[in-house]
N, C-alpha and C. Protein backbone atom coordinates (compact mmCIF):
# COMPACT_ATOMS: atom_id res chain seq x y z
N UNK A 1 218.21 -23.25 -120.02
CA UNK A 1 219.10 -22.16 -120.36
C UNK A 1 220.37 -22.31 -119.56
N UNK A 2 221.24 -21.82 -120.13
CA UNK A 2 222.89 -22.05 -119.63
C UNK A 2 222.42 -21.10 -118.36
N UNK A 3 223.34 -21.26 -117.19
CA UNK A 3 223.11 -20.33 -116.33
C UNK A 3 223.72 -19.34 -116.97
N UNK A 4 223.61 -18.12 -116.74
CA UNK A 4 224.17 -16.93 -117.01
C UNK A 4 225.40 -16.65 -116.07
N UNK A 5 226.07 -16.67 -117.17
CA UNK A 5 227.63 -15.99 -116.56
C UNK A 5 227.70 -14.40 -116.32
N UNK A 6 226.64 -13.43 -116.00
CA UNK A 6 226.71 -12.30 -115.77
C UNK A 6 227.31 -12.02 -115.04
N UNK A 7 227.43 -10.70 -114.71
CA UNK A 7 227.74 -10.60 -112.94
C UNK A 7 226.95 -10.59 -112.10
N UNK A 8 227.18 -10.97 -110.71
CA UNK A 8 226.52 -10.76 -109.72
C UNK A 8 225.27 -10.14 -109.68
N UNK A 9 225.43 -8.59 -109.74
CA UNK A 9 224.57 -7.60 -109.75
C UNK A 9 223.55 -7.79 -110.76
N UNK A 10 223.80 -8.05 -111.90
CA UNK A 10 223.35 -8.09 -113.10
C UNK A 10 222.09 -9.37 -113.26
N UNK A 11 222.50 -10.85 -112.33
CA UNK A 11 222.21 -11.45 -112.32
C UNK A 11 220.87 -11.37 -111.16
N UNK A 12 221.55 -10.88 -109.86
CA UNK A 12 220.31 -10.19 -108.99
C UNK A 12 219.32 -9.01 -109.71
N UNK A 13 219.60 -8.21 -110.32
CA UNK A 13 218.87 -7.92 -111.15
C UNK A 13 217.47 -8.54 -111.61
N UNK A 14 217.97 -9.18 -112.48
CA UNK A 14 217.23 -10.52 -113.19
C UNK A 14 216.29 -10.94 -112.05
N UNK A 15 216.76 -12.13 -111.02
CA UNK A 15 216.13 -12.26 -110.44
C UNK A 15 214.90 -11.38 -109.81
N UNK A 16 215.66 -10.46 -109.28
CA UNK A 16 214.19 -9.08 -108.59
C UNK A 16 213.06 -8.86 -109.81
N UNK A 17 213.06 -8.79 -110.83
CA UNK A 17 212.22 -8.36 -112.04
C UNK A 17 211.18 -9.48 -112.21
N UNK A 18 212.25 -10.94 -111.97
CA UNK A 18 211.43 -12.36 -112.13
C UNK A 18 212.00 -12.57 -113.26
N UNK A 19 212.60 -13.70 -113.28
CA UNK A 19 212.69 -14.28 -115.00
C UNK A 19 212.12 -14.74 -115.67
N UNK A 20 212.27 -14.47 -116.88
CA UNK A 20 211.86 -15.22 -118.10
C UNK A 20 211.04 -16.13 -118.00
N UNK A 21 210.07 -16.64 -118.02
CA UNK A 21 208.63 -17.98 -118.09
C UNK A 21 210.31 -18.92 -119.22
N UNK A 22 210.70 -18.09 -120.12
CA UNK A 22 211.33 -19.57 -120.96
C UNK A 22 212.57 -19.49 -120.15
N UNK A 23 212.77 -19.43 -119.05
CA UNK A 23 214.32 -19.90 -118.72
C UNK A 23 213.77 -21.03 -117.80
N UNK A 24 212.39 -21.09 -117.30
CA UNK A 24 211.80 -21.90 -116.65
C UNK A 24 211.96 -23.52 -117.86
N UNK A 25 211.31 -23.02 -118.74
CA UNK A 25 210.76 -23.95 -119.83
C UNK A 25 212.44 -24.42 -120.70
N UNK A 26 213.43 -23.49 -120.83
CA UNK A 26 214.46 -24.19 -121.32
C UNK A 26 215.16 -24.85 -120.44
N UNK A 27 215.40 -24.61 -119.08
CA UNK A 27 215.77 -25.73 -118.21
C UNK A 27 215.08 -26.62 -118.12
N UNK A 28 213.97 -26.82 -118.06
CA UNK A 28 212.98 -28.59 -117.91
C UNK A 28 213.31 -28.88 -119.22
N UNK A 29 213.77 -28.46 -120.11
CA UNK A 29 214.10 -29.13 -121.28
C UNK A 29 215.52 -29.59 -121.33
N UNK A 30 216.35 -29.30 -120.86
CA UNK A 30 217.74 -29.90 -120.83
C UNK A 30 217.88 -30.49 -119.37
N UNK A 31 216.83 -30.70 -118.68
CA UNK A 31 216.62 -31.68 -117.57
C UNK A 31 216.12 -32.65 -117.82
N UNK A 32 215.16 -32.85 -119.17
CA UNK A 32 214.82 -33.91 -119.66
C UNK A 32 213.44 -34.16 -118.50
N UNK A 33 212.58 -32.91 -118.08
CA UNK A 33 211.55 -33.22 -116.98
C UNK A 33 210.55 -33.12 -117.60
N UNK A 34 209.74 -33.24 -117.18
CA UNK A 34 207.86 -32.86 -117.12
C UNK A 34 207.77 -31.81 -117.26
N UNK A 35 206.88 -31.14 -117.57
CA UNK A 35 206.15 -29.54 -116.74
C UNK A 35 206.07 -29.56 -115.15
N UNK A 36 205.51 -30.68 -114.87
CA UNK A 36 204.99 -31.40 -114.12
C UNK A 36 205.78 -31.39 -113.04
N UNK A 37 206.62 -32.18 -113.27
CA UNK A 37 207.98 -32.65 -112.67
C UNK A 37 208.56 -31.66 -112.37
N UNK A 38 209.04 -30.73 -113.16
CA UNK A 38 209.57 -29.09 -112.86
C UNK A 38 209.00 -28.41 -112.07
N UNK A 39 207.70 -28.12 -111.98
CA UNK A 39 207.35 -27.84 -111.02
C UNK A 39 207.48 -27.91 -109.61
N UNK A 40 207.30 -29.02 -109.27
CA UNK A 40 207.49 -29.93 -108.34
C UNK A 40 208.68 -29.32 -107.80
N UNK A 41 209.59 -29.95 -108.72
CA UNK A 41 211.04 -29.48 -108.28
C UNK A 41 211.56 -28.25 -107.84
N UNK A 42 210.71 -27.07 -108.23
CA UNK A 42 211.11 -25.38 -108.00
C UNK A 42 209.80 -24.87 -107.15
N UNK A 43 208.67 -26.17 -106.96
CA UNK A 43 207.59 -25.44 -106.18
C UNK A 43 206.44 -24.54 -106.76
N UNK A 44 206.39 -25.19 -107.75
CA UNK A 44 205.16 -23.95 -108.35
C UNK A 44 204.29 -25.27 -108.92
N UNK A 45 203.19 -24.90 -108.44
CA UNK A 45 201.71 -25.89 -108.26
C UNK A 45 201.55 -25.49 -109.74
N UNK A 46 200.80 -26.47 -110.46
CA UNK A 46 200.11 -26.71 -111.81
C UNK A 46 199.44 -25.33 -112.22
N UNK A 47 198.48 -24.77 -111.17
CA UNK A 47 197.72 -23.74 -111.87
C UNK A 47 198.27 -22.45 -111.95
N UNK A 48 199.39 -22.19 -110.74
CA UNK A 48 200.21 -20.84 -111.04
C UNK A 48 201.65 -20.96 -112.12
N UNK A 49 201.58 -22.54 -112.10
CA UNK A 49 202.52 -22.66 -113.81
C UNK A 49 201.78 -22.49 -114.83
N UNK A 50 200.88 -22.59 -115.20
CA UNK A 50 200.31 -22.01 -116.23
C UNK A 50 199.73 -20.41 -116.48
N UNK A 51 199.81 -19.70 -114.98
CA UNK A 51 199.55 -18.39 -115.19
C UNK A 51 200.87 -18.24 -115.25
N UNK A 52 202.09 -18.22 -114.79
CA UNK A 52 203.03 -17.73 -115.34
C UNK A 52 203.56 -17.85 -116.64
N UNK A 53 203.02 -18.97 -117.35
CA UNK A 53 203.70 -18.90 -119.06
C UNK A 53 202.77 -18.15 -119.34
N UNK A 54 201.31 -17.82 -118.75
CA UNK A 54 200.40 -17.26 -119.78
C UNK A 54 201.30 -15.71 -119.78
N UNK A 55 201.42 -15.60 -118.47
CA UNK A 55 202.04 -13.48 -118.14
C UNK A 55 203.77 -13.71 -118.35
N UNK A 56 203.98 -14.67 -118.75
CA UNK A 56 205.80 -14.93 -119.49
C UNK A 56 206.80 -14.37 -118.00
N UNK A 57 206.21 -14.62 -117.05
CA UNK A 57 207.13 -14.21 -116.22
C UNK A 57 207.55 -14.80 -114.62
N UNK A 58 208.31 -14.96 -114.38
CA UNK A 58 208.38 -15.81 -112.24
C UNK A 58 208.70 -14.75 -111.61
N UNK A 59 207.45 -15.02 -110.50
CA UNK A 59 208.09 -14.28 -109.34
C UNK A 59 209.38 -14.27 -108.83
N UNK A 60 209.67 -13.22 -108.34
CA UNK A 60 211.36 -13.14 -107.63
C UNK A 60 211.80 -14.27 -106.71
N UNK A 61 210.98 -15.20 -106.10
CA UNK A 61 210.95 -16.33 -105.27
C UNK A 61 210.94 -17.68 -106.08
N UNK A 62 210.30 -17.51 -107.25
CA UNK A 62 210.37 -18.79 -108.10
C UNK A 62 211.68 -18.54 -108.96
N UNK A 63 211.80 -17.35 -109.38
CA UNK A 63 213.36 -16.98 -110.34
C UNK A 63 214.56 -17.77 -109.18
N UNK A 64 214.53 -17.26 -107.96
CA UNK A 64 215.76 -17.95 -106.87
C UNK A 64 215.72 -19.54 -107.03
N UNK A 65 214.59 -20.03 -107.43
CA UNK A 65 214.37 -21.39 -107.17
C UNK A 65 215.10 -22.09 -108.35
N UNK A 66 214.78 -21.52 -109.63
CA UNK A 66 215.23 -21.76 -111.09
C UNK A 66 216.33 -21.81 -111.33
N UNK A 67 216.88 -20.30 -110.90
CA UNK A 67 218.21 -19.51 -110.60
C UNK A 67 219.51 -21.13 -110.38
N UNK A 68 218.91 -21.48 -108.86
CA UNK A 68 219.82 -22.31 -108.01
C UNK A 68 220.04 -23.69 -109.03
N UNK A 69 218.96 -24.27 -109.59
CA UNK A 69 218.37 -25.40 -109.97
C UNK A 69 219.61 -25.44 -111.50
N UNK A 70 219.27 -24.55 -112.16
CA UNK A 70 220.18 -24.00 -113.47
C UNK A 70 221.76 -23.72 -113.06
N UNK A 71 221.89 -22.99 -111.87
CA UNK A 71 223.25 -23.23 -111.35
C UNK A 71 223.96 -24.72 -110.79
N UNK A 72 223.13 -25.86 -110.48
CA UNK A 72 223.43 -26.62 -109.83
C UNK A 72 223.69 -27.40 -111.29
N UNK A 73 222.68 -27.24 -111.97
CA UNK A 73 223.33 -28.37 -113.41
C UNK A 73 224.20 -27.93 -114.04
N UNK A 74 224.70 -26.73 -114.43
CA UNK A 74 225.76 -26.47 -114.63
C UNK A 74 227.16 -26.65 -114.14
N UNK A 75 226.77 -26.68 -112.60
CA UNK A 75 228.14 -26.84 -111.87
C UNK A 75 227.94 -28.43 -112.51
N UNK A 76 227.09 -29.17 -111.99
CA UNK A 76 227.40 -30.49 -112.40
C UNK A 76 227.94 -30.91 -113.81
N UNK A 77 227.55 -30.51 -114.44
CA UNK A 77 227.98 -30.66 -115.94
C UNK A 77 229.63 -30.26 -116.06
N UNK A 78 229.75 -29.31 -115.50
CA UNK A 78 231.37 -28.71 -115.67
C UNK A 78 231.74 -30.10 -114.69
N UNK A 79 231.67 -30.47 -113.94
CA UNK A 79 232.56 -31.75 -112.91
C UNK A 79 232.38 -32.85 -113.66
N UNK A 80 231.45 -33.12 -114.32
CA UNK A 80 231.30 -34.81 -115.02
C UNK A 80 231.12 -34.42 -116.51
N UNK A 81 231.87 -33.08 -117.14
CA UNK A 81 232.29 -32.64 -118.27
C UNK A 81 231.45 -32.84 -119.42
N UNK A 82 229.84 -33.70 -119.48
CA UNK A 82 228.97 -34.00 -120.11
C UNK A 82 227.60 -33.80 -119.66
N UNK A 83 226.78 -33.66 -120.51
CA UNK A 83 224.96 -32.56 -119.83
C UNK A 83 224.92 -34.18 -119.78
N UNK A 84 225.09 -35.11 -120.28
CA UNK A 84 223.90 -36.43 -119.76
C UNK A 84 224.35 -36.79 -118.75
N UNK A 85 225.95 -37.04 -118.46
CA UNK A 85 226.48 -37.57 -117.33
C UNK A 85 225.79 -36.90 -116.21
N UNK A 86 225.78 -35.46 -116.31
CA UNK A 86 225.51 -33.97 -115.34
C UNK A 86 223.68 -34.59 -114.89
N UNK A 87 223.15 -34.72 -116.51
CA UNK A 87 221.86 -35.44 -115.74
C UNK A 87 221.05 -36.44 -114.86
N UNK A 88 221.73 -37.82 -115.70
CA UNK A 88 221.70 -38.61 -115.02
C UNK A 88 222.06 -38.55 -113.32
N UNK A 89 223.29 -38.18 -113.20
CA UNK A 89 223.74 -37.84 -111.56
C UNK A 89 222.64 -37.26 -111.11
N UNK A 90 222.38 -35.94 -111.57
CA UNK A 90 221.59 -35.16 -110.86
C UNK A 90 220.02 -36.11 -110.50
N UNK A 91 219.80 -37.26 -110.76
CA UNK A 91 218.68 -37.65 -110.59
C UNK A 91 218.61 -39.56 -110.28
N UNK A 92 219.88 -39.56 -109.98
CA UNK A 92 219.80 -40.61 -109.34
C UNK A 92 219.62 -40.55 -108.06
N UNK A 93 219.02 -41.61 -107.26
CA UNK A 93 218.84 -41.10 -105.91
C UNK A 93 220.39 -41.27 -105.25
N UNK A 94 220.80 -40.93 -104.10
CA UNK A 94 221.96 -41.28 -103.59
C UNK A 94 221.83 -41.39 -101.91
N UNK A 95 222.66 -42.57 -101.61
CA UNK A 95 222.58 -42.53 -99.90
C UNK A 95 223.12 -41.46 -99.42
N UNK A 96 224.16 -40.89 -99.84
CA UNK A 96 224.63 -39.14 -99.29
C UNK A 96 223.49 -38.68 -98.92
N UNK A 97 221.79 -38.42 -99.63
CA UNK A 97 221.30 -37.59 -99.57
C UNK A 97 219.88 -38.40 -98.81
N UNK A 98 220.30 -39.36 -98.28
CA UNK A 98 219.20 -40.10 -97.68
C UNK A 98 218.54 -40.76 -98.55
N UNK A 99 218.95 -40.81 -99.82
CA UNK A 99 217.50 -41.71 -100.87
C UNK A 99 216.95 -40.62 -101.98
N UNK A 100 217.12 -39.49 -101.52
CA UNK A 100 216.90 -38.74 -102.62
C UNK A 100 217.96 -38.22 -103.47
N UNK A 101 217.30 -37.64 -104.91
CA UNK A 101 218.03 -37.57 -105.61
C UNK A 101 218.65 -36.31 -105.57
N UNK A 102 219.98 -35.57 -106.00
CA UNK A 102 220.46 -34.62 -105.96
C UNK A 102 219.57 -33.62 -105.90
N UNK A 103 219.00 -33.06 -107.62
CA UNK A 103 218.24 -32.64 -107.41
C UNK A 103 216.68 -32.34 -106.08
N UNK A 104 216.33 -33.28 -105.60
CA UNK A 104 215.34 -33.16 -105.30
C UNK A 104 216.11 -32.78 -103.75
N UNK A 105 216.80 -33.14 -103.29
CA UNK A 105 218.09 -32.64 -102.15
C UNK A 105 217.96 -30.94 -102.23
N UNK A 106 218.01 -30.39 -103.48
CA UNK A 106 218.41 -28.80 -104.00
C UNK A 106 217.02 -28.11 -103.65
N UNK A 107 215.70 -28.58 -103.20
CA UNK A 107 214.53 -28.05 -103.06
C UNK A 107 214.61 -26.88 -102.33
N UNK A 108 215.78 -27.09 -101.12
CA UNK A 108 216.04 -25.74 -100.35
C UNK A 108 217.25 -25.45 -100.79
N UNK A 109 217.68 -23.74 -100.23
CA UNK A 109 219.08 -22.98 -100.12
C UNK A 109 220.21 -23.83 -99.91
N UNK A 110 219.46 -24.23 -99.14
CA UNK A 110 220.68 -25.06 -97.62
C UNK A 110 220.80 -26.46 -98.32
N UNK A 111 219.89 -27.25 -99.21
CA UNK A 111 220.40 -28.36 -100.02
C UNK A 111 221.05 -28.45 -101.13
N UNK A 112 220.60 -27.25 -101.95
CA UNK A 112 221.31 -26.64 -103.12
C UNK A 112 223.00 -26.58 -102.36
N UNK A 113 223.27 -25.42 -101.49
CA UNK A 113 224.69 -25.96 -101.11
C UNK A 113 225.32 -27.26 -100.78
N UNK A 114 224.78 -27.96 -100.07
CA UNK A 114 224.40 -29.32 -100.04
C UNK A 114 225.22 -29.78 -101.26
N UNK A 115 224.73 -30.17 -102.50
CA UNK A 115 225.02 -30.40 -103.39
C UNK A 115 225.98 -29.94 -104.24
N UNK A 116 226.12 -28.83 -104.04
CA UNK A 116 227.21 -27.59 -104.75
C UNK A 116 228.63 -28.14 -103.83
N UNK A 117 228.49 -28.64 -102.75
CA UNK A 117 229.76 -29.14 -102.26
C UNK A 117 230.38 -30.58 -102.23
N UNK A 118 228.95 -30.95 -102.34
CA UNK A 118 229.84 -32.90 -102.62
C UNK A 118 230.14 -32.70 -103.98
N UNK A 119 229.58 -31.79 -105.21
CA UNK A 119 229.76 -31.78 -106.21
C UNK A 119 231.49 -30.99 -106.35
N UNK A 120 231.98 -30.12 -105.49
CA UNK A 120 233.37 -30.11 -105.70
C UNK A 120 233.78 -31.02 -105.24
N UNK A 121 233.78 -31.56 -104.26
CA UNK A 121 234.27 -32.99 -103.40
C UNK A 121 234.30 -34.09 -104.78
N UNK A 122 233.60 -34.38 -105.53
CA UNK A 122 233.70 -34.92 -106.51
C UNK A 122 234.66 -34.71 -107.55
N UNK A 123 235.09 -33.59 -107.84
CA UNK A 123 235.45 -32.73 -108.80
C UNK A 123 237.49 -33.05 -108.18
N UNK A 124 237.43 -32.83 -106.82
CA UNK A 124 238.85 -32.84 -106.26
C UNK A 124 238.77 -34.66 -105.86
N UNK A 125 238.21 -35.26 -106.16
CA UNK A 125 238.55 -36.54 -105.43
C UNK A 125 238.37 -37.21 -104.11
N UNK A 126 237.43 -36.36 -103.29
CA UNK A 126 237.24 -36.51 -101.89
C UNK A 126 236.04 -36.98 -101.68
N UNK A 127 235.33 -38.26 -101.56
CA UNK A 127 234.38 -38.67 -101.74
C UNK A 127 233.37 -38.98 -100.02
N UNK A 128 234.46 -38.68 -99.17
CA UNK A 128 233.82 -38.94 -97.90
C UNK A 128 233.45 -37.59 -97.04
């Protein structure tokens, strides 16, 4: 799912309630991931991913995780102006990030920014 251009509030909102089980499932789909793999990536073990599609809903801690993950491909996509370019990047590994890949860099708060800033650094031309 596109991140949501709401506002702020609107968007915290969202989050506190838990989002959507399909905003989970339409992002691993324009990530081109696993179930599996998605998981992984936002932290939710095999058997509480399947209780959450069964009850259609993420905890307020897994929504932040999604939240960031959906914000980060978007920003990327707006800087390399294409979802495959936006993908591919996002999952190549890179020495910036020690060997891992953007994404997998974004697992925490603090890597998600991480990324949200070499990704303007990219965007303005500043690569060091």
């Amino acid at each position: 799912m596109e991140y949501k251009k709401s506002s702020p509030g609107t968007r915290i909102q969202d989050i506190e309630r838990g989002l959507p089980f399909k905003e989970f499932d339409t992002l691993r789909n324009r990530l081109e991931l696993t179930q599996k793999n998605m998981g992984q990536l936002v932290g939710i073990g095999h058997n509480t991913l399947a209780h959450r599609k069964r009850i259609k809903r993420l905890t307020k801690s897994e929504s932040e995780r999604v939240d960031r993950v959906s914000r980060i491909f978007n920003r990327a996509k707006e800087v390399f102006g294409d979802e495959g370019l936006a993908r591919k990047w996002l999952k190549q590994p890179l020495e910036y990030f020690d060997g891992k890949t953007p994404l997998q860099y974004a697992s925490t708060e603090l890597g998600g920014r991480e990324v949200e800033n070499l990704l303007g650094r990219i965007e303005h031309g500043v690569f060091s």
